[in-house]
Protein backbone atom coordinates (compact mmCIF):
# COMPACT_ATOMS: atom_id res chain seq x y z
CA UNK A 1 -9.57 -93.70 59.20
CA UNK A 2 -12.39 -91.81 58.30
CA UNK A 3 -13.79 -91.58 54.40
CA UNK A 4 -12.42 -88.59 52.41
CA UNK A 5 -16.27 -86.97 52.47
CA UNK A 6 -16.56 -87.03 56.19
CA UNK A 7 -14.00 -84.89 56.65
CA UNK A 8 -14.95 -82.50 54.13
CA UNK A 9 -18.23 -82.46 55.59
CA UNK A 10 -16.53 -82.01 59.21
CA UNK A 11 -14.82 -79.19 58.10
CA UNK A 12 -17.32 -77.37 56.25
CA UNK A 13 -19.61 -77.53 59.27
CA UNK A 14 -16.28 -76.33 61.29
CA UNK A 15 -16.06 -73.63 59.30
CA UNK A 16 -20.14 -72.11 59.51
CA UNK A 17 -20.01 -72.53 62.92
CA UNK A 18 -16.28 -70.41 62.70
CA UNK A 19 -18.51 -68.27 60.85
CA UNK A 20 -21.43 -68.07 62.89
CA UNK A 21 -19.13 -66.96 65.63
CA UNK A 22 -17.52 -64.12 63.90
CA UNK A 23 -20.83 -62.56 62.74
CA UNK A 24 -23.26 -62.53 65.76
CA UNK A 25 -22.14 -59.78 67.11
CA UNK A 26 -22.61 -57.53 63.65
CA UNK A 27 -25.63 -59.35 63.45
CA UNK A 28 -27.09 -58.71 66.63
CA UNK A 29 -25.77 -54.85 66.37
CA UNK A 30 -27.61 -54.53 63.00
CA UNK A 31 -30.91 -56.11 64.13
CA UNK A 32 -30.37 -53.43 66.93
CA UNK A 33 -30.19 -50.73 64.96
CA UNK A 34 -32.78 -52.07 62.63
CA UNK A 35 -35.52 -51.85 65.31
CA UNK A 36 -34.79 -48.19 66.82
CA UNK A 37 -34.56 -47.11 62.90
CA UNK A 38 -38.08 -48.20 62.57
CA UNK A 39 -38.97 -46.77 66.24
CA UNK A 40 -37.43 -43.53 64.60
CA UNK A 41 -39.31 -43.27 61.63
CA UNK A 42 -42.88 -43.98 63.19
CA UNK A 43 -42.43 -41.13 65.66
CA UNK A 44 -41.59 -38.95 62.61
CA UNK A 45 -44.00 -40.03 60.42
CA UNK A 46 -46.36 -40.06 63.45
CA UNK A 47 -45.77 -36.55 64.04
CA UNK A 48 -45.91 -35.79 59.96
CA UNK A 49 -49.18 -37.47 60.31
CA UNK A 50 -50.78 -35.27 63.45
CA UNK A 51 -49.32 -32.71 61.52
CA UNK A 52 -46.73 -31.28 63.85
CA UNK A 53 -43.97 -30.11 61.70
CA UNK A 54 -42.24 -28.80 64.15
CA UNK A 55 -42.14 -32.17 66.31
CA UNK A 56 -41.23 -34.22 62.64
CA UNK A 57 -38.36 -31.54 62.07
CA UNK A 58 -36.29 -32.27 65.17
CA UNK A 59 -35.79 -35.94 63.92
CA UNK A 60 -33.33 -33.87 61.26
CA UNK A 61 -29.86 -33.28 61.70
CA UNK A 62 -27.60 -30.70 61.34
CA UNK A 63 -27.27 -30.65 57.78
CA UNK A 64 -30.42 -30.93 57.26
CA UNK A 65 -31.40 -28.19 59.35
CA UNK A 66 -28.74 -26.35 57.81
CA UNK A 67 -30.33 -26.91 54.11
CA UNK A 68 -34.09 -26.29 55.20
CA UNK A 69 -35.23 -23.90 58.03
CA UNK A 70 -38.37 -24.83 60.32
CA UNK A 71 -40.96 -22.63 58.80
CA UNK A 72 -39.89 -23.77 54.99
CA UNK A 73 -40.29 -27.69 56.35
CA UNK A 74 -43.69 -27.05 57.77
CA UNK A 75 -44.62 -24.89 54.24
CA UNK A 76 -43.87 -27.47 52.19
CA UNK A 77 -45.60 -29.87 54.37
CA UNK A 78 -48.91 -28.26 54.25
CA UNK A 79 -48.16 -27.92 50.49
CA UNK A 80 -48.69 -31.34 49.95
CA UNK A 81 -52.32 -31.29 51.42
CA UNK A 82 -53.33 -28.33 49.40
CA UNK A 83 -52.51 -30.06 46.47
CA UNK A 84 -53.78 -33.36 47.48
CA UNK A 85 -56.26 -33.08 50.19
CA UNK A 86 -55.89 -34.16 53.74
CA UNK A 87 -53.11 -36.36 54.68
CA UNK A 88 -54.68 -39.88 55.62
CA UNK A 89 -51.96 -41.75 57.17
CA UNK A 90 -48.02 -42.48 56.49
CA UNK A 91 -46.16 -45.70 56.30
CA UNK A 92 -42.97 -47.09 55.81
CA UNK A 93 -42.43 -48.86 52.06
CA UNK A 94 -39.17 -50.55 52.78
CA UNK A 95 -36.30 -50.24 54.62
CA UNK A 96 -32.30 -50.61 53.85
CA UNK A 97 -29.64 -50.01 56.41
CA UNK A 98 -26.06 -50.69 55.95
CA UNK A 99 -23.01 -50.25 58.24
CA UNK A 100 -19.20 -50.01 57.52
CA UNK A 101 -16.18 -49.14 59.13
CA UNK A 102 -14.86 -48.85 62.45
CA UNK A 103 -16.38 -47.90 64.66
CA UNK A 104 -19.25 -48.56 62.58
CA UNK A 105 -21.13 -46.17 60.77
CA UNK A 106 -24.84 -46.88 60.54
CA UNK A 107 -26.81 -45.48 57.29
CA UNK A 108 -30.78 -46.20 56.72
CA UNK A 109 -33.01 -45.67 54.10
CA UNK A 110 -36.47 -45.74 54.02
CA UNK A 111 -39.37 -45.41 51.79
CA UNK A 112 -41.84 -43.22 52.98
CA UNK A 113 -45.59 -43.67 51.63
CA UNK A 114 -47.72 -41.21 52.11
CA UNK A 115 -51.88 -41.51 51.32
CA UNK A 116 -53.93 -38.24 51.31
CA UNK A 117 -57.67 -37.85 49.78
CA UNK A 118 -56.36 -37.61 46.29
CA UNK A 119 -53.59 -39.83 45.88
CA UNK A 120 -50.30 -41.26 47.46
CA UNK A 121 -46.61 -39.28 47.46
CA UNK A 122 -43.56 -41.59 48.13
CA UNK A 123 -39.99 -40.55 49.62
CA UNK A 124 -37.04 -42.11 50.71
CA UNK A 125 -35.82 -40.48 54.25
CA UNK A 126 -31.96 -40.85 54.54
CA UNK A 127 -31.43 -41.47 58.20
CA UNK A 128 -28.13 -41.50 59.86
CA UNK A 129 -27.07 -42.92 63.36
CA UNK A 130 -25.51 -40.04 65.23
CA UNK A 131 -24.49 -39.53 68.60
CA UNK A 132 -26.24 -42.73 69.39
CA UNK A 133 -29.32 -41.36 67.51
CA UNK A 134 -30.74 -41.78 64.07
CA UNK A 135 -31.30 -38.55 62.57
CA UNK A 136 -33.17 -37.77 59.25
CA UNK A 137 -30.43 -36.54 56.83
CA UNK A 138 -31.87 -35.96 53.77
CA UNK A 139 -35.78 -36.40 52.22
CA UNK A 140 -36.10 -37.12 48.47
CA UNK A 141 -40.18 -37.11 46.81
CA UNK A 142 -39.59 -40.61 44.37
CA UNK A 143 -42.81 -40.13 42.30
């Protein structure tokens, strides 16, 4: 018969790989949706950077189209410049993504970081995965 602490052992390891199992396919999923999050927010903050607002407004969704029309996201856009010279590049800060539910419901956030002539502005971009899409869903200025 084996000692007392092998089994434990053998059934601790039983129950990571149990574990292991369960989770890969969340795991994988999130890692997923991790990578087209960050494909999502370079093409907007690509587009902020080129400075077509019209191009960086589509990533928005309904509700956020709903709360801010095209012309009023472009304004405030070249507001920032005005104030703080020309915009020098954009990059992402941090990310956090979390998913509940089923079917599972994907929300990211992510620090935006944006360096002009005279200083930096940060945000965090709410994005939301809709319709297989992420979609920016709200915009917050953190400073």
């Amino acid at each position: 018969m084996k000692p007392a602490w092998k089994r434990i052992v053998y059934a601790a390891l039983a129950f990571v790989a149990v574990a292991v199992i369960y989770t890969l396919p969340g795991q994988v999923a999130a890692y997923r949706q991790r990578r087209n999050l960050e494909k999502t927010f370079r093409g907007y903050s690509q587009a902020i950077e080129s400075r077509d607002y019209s191009g960086a407004y589509v990533y928005g969704d309904s509700l956020f189209k709903a709360a801010i029309g095209p012309q009023a996201f472009a304004a405030q856009q070249g507001a920032f410049e005005s104030q703080l010279g020309t915009l020098k590049s954009t990059r992402e800060g941090g990310l956090y993504m979390h998913g509940r539910g089923s079917p599972m419901q994907w929300i990211g956030i992510v620090e935006e970081v944006r360096h002009y002539d005279k200083g930096e502005v940060h945000f965090t971009c709410e994005f939301r995965l809709e319709d297989g899409r992420w979609q920016l869903f709200g915009r917050k200025q953190i400073d």
